[in-house]
N, C-alpha and C. Protein backbone atom coordinates (compact mmCIF):
# COMPACT_ATOMS: atom_id res chain seq x y z
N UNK A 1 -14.02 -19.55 -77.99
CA UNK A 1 -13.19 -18.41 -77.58
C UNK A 1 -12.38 -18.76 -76.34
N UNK A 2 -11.19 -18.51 -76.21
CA UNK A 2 -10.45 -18.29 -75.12
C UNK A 2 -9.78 -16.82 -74.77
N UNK A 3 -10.19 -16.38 -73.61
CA UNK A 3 -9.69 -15.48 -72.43
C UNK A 3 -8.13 -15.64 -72.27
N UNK A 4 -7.45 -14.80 -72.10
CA UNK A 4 -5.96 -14.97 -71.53
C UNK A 4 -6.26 -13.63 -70.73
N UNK A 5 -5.39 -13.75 -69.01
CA UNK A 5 -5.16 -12.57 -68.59
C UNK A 5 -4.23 -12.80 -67.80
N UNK A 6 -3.24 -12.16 -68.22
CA UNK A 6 -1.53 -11.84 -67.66
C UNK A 6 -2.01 -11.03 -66.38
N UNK A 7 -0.63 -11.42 -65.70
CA UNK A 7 -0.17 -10.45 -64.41
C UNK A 7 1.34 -11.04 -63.30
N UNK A 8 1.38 -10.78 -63.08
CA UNK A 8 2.82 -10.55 -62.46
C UNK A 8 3.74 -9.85 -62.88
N UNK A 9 3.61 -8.36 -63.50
CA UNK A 9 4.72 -7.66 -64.11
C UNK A 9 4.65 -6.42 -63.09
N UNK A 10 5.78 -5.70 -63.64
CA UNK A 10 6.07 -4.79 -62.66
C UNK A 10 7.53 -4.34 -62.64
N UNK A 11 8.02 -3.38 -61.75
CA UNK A 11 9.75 -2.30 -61.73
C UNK A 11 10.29 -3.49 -60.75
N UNK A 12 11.38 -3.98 -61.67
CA UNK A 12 12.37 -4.99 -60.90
C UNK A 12 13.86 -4.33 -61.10
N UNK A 13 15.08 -4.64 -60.24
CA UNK A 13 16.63 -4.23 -60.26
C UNK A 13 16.60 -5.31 -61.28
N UNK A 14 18.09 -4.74 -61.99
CA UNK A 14 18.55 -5.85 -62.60
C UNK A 14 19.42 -6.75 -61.67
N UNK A 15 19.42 -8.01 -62.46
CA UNK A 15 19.58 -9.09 -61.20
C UNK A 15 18.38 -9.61 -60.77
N UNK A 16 16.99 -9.10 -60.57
CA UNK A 16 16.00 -9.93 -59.74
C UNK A 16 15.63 -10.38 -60.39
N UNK A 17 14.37 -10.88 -59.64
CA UNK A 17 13.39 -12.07 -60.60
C UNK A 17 11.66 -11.62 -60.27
N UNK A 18 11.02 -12.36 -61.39
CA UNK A 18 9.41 -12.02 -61.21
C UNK A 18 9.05 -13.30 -62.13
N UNK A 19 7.56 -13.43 -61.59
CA UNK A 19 7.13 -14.85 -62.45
C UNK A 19 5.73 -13.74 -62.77
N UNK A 20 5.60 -14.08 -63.75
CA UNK A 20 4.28 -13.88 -64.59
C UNK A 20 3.37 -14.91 -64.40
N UNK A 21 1.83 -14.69 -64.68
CA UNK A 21 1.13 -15.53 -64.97
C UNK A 21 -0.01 -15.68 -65.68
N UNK A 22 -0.57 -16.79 -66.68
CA UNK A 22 -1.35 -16.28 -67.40
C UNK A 22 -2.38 -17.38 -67.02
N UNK A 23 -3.59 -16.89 -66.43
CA UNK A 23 -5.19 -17.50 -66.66
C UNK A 23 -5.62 -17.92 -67.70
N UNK A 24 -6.19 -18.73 -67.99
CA UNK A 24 -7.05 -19.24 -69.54
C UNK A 24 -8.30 -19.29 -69.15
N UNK A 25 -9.31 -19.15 -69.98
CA UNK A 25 -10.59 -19.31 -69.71
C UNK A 25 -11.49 -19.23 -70.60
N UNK A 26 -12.62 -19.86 -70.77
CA UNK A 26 -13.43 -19.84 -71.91
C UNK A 26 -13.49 -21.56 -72.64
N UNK A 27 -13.05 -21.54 -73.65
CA UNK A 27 -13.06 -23.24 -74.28
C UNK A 27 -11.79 -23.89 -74.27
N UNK A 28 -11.09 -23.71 -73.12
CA UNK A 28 -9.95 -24.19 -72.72
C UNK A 28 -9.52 -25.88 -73.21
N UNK A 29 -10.80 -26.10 -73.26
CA UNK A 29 -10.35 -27.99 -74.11
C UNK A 29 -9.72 -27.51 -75.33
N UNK A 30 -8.75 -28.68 -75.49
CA UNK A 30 -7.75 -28.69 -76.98
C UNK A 30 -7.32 -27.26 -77.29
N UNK A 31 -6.79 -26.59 -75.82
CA UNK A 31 -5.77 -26.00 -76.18
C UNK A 31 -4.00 -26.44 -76.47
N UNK A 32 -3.68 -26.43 -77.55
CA UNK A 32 -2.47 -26.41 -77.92
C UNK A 32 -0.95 -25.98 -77.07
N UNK A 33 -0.15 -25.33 -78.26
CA UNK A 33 0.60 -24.92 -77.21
C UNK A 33 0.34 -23.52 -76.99
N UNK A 34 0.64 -22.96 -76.03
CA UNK A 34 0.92 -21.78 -75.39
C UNK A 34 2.25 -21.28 -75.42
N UNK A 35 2.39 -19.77 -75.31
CA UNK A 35 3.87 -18.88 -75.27
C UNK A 35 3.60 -18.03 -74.69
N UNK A 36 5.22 -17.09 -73.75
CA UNK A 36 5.06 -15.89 -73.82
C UNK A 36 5.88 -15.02 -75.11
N UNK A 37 5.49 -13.77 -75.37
CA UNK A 37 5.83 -12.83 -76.22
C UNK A 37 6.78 -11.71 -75.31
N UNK A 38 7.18 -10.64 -76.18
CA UNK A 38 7.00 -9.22 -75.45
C UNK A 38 7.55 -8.35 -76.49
N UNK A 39 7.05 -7.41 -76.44
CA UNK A 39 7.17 -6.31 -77.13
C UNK A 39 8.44 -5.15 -76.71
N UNK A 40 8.86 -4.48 -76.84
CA UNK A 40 9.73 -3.21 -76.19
C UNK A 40 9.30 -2.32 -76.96
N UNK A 41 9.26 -1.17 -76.73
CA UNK A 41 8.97 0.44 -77.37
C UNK A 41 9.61 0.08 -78.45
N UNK A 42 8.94 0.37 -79.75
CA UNK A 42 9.82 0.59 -80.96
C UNK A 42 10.17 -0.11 -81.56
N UNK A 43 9.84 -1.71 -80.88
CA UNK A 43 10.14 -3.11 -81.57
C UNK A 43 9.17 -3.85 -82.05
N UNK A 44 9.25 -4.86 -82.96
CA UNK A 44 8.49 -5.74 -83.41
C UNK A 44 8.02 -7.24 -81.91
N UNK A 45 7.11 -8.02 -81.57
CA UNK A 45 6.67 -8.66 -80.78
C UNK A 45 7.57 -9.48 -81.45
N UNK A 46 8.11 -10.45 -79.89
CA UNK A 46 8.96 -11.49 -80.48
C UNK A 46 8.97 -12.50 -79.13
N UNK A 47 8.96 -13.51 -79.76
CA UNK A 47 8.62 -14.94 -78.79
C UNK A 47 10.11 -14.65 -77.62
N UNK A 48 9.59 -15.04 -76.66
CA UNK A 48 9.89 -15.52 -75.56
C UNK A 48 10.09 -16.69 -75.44
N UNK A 49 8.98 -17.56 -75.23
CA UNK A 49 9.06 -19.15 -74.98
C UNK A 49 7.88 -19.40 -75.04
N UNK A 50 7.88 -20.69 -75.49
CA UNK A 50 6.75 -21.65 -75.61
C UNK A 50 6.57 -22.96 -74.89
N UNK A 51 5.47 -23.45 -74.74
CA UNK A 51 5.55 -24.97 -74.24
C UNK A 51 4.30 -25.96 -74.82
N UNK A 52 4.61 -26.86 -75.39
CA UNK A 52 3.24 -27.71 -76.22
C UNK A 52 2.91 -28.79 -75.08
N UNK A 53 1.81 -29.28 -75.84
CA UNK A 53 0.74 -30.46 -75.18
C UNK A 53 1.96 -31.38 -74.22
N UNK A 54 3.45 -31.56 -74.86
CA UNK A 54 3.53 -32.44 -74.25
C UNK A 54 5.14 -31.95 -73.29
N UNK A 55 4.54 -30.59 -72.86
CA UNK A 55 5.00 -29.89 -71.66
C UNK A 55 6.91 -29.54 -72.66
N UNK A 56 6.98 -30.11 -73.69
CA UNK A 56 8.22 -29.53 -74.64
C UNK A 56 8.35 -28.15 -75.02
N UNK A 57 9.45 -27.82 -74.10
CA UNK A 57 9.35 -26.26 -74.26
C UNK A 57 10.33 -25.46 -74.87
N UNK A 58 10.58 -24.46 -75.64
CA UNK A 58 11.03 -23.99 -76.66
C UNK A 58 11.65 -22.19 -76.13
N UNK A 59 12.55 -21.54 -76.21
CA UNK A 59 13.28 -20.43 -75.45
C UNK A 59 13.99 -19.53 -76.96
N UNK A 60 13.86 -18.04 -76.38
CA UNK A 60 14.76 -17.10 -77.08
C UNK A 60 16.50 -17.74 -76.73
N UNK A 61 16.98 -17.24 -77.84
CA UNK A 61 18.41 -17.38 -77.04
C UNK A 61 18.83 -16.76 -75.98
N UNK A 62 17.99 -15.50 -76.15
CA UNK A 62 18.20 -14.60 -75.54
C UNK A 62 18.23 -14.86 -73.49
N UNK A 63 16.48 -15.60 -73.73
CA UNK A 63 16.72 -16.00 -72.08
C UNK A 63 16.94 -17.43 -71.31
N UNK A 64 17.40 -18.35 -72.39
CA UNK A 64 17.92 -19.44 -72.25
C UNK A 64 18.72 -19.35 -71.17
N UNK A 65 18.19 -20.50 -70.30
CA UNK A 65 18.98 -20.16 -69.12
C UNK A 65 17.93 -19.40 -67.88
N UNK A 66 17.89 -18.60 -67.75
CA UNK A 66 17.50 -17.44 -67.13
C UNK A 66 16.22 -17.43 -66.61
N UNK A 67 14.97 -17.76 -67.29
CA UNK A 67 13.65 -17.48 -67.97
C UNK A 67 12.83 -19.40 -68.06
N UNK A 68 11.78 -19.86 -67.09
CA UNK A 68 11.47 -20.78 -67.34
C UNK A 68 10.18 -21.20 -67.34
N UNK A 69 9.34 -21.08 -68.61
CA UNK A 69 7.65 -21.96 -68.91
C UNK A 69 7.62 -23.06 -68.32
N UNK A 70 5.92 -22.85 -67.71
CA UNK A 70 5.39 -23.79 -67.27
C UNK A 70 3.86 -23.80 -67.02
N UNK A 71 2.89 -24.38 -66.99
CA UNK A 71 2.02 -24.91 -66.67
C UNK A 71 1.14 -25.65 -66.10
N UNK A 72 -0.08 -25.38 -65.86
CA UNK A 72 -0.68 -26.38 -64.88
C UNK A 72 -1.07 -27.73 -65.34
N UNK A 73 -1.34 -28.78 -65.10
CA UNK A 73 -1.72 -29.73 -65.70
C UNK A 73 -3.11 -29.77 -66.15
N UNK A 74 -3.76 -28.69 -66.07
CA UNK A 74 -5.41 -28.65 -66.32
C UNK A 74 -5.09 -27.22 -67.21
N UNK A 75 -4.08 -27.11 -68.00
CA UNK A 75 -3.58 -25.82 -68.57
C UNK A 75 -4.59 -24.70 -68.47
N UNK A 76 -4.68 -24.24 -67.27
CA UNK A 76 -5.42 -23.47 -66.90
C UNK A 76 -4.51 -22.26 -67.13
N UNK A 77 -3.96 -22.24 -66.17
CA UNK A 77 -2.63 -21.41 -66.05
C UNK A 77 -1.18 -21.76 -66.35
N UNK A 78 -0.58 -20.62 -67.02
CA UNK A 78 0.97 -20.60 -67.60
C UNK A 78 1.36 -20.06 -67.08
N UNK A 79 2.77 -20.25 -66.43
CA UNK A 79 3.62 -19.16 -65.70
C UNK A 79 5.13 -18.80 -66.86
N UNK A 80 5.73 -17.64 -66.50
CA UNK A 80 6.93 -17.11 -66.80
C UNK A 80 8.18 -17.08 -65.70
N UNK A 81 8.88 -17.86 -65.08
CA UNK A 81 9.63 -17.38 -63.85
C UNK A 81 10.44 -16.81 -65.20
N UNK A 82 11.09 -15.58 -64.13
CA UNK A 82 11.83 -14.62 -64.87
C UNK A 82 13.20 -14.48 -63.90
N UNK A 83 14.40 -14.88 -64.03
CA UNK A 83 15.80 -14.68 -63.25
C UNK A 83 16.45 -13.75 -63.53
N UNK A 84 17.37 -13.80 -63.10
CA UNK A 84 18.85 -12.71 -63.47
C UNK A 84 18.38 -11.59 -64.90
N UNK A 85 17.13 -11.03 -64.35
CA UNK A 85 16.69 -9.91 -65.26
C UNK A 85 17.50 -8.99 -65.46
N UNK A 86 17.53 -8.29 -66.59
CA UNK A 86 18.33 -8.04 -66.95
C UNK A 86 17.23 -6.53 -68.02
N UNK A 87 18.36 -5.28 -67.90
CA UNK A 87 17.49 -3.86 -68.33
C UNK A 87 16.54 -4.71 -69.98
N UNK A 88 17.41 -4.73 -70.74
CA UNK A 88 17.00 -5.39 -71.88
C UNK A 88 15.89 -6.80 -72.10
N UNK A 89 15.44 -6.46 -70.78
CA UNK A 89 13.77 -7.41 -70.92
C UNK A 89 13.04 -6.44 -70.61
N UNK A 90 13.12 -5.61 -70.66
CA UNK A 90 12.42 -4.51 -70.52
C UNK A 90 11.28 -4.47 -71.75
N UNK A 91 9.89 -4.89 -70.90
CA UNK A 91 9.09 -4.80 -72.52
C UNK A 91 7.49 -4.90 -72.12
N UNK A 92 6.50 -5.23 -73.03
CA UNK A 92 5.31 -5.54 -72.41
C UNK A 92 5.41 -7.20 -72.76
N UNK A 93 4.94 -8.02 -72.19
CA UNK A 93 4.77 -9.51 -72.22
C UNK A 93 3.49 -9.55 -72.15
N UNK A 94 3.05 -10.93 -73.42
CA UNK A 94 1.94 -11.32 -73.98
C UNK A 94 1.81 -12.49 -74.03
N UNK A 95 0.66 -13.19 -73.31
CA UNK A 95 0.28 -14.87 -73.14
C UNK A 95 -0.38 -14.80 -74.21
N UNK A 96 0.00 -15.80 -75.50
CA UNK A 96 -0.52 -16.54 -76.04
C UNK A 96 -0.91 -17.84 -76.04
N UNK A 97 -1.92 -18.54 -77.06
CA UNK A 97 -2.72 -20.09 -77.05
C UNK A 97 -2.95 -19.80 -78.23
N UNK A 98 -2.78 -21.35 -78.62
CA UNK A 98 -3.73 -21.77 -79.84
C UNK A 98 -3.94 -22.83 -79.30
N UNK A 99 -5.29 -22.85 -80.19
CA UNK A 99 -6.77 -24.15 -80.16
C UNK A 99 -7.34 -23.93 -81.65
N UNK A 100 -7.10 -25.46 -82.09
CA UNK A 100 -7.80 -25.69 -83.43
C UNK A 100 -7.34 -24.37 -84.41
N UNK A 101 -6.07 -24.23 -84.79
CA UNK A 101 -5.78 -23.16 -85.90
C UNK A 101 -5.89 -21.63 -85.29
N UNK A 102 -7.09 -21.54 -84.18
CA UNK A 102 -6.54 -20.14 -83.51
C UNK A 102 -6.03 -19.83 -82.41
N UNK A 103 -5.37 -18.56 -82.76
CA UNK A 103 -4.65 -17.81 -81.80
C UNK A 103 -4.89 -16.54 -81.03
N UNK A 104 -4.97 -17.01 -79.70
CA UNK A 104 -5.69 -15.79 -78.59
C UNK A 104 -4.32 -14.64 -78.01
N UNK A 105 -4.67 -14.23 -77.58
CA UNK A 105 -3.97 -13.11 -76.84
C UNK A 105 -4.28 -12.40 -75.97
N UNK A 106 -3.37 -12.13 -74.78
CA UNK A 106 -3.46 -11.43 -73.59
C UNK A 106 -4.10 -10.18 -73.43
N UNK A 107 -3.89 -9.32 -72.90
CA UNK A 107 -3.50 -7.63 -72.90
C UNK A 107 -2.27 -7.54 -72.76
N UNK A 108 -1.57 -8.34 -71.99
CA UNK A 108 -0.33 -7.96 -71.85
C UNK A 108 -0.08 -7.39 -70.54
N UNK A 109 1.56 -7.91 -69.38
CA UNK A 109 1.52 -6.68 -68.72
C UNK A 109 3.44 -6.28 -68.61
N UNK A 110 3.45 -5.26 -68.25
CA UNK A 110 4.45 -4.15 -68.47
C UNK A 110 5.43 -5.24 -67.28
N UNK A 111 6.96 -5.38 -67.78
CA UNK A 111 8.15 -5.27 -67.02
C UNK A 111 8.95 -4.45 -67.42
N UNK A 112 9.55 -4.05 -66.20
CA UNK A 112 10.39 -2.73 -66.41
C UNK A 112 11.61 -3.51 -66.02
N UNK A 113 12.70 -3.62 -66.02
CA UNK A 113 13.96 -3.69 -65.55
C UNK A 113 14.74 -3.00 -65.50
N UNK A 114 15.09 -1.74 -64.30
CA UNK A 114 15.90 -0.59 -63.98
C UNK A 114 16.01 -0.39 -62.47
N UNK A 115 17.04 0.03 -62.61
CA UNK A 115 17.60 0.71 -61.23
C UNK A 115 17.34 2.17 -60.78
């Protein structure tokens, strides 16, 4: 089993920035790659970004640019820096992992982007 627990979310202007972060814990050997998600009211969950074993990392079009995965080298922890936010990230964000075929999940935590 692996643990994920998000945090760094929260009411940002548009324009700012926030980094997320996600803890791992539990059987953390031969974890795979990792992503973030996020959800918005009313929408289907949809990738964010990803980054595999060999730190190759993968982006929405959406925050290409903007938005940058990363990790510790003991993939303990994943971060989200989040830039030039923008209302329309407005959502809940979800750390995912896979290890050996499964896939864990966060709780998730809330960004707001409004003025």
């Amino acid at each position: 089993q692996v643990q994920l627990v998000e945090s760094g979310g929260g009411l940002v202007q548009p324009g700012g920035s926030l980094r997320l972060s996600c803890a791992a814990s539990g059987n953390i050997f031969s974890i795979n790659t990792m992503g973030w998600y996020r959800q918005a009211p009313g929408e289907r969950r949809e990738l964010v970004a990803t980054i595999d074993t060999d730190d190759i990392t993968n982006y929405a079009d959406s925050v290409k640019g903007r938005f940058t995965i990363s990790r510790t080298n003991d993939k303990n922890t994943m971060y989200l820096q989040m830039n030039s936010l923008k209302p329309e990230d407005t959502a809940v964000y979800y750390c995912n992992a896979e290890r050996r075929g499964s896939w864990y999940w966060g709780q998730g935590t809330q960004v707001t982007v409004s003025s």
